[in-house]
C-alpha atoms as a PDB file:
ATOM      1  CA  UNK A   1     136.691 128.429 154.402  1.00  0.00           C
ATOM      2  CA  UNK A   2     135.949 127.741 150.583  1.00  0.00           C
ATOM      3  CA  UNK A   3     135.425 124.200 149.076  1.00  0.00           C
ATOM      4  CA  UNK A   4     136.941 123.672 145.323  1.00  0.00           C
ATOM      5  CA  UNK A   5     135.558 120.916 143.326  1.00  0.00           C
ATOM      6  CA  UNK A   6     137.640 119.450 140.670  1.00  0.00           C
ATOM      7  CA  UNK A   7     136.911 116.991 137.636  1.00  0.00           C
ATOM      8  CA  UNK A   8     139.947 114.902 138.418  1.00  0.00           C
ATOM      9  CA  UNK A   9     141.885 114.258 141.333  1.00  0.00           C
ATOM     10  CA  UNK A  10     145.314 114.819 139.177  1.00  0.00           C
ATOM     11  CA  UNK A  11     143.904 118.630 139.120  1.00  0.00           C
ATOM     12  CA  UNK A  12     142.951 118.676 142.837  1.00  0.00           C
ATOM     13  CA  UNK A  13     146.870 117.193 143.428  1.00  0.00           C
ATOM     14  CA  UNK A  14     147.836 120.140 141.629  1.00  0.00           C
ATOM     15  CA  UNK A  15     146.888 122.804 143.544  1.00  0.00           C
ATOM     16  CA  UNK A  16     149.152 126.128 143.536  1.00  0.00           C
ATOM     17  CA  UNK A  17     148.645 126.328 147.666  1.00  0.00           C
ATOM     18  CA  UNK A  18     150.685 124.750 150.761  1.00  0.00           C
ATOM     19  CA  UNK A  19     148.324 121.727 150.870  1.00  0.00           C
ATOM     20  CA  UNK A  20     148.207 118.632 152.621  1.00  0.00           C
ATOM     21  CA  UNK A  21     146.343 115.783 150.866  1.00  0.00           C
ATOM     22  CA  UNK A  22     143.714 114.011 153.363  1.00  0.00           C
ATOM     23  CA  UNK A  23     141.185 110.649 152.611  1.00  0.00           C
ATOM     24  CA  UNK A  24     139.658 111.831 149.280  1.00  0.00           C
ATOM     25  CA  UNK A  25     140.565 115.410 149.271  1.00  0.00           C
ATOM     26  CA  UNK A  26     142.834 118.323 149.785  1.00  0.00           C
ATOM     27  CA  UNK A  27     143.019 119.911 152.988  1.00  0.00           C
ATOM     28  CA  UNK A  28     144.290 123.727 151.929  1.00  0.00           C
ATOM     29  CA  UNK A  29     146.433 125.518 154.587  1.00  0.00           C
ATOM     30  CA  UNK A  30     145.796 128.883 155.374  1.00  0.00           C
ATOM     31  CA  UNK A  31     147.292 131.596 152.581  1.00  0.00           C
ATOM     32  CA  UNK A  32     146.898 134.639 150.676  1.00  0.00           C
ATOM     33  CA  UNK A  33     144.502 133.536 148.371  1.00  0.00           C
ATOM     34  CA  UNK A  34     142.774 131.005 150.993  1.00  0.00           C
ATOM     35  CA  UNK A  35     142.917 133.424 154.053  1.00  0.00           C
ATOM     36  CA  UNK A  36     141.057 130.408 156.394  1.00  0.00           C
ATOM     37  CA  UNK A  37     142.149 127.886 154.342  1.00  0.00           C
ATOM     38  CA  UNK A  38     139.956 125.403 152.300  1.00  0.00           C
ATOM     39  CA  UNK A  39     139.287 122.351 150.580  1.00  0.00           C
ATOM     40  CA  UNK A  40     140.233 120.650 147.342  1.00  0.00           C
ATOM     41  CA  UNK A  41     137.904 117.662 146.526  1.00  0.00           C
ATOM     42  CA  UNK A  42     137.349 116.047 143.068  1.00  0.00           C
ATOM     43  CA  UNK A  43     134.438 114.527 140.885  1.00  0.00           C
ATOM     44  CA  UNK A  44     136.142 112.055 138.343  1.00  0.00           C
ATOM     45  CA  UNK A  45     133.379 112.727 136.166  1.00  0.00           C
ATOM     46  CA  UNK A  46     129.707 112.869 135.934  1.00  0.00           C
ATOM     47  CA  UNK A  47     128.742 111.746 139.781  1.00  0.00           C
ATOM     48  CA  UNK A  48     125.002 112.292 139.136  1.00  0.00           C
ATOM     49  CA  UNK A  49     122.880 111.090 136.292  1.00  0.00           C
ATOM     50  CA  UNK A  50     119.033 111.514 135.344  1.00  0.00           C
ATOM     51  CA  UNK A  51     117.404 108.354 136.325  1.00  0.00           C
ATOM     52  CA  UNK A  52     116.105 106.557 132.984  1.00  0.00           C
ATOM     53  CA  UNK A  53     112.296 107.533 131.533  1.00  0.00           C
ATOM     54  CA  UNK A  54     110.740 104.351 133.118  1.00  0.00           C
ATOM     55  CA  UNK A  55     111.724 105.727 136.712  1.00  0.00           C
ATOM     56  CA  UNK A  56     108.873 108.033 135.873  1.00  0.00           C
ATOM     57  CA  UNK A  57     106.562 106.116 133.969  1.00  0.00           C
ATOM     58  CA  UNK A  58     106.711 102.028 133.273  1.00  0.00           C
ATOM     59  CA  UNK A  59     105.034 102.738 130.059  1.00  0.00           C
ATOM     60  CA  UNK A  60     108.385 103.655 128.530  1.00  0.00           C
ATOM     61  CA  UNK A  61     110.455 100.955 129.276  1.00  0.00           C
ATOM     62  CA  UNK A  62     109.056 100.289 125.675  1.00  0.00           C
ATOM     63  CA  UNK A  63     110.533 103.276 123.573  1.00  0.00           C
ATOM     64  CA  UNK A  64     107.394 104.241 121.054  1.00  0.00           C
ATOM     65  CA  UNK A  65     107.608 107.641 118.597  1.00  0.00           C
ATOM     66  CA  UNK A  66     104.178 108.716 120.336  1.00  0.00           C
ATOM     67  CA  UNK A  67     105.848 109.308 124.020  1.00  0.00           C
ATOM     68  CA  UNK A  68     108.727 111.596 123.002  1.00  0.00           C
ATOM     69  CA  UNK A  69     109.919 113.926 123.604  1.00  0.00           C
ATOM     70  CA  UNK A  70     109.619 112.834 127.329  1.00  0.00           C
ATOM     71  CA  UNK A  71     110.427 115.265 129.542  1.00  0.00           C
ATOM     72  CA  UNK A  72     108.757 114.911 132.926  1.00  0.00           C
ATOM     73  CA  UNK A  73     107.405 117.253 135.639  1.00  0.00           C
ATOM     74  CA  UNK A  74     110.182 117.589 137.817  1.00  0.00           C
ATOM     75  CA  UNK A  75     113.832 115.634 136.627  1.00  0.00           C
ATOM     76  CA  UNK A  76     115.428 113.088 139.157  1.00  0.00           C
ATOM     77  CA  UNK A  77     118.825 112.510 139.174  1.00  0.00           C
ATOM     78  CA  UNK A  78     120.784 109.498 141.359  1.00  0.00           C
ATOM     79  CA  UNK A  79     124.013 109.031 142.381  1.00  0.00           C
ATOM     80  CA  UNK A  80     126.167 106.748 139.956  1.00  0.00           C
ATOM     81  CA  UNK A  81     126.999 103.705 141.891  1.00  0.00           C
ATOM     82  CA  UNK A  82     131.117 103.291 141.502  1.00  0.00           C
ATOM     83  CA  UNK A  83     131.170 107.112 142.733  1.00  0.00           C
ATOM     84  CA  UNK A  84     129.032 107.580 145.273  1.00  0.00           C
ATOM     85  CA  UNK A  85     131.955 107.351 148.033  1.00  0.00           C
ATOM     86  CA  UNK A  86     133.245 110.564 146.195  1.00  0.00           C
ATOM     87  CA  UNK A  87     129.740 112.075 145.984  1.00  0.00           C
ATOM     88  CA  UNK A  88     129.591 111.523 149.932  1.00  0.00           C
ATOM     89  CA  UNK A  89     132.580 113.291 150.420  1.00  0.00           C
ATOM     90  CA  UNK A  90     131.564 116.387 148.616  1.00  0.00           C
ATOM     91  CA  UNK A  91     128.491 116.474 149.913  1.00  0.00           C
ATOM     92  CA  UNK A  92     129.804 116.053 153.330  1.00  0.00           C
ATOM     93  CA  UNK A  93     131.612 118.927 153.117  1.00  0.00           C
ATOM     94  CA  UNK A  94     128.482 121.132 151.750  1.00  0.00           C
ATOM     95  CA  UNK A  95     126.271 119.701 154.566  1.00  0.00           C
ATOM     96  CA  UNK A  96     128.908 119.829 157.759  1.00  0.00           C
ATOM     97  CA  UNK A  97     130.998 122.568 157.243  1.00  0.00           C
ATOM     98  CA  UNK A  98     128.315 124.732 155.314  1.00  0.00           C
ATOM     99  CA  UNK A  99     131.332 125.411 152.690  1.00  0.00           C
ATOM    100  CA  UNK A 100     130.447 127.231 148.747  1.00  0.00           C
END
């Protein structure tokens, strides 16, 4: 079983396979190209964003020319707020059904 991300959920409705559309995705039925079937789900966007430089450090809330460039250790990244439903659903496809 494959998982398809796409940006939009107008390209997910789209999809060239006998398809049945589910709560936030697009269950795939089994077919030539999809042999045991899949899933469509989409991303409306950016669903994941670097968290801003004083996440890392309070000493740049205050932008000053000294501290850049700032590039940290190790990036974070959190989940946008008005799509984290969507991230949940894509991720609980990656983490229960073990899709790629």
């Amino acid at each position: 079983m494959k998982l398809v991300i796409a940006e939009k959920r107008d390209q997910a409705k789209a999809a060239p396979f006998p398809h049945k559309e589910q709560d936030g995705c697009i269950e795939i039925e089994p077919c030539s190209e999809f042999p045991r079937g899949g899933f469509v789900a989409w991303a409306a966007g950016h669903l994941v964003e670097l968290v801003d430089p004083e996440k890392y450090d309070p000493k740049y809330e205050k932008w000053r020319y000294e501290d850049l460039p700032i590039i940290p250790d190790r990036f974070e990244y959190s989940v946008t707020k008005e799509k984290s439903k969507l991230y949940s659903k894509i991720k609980s496809f990656v983490c229960i059904y073990g899709l790629s």
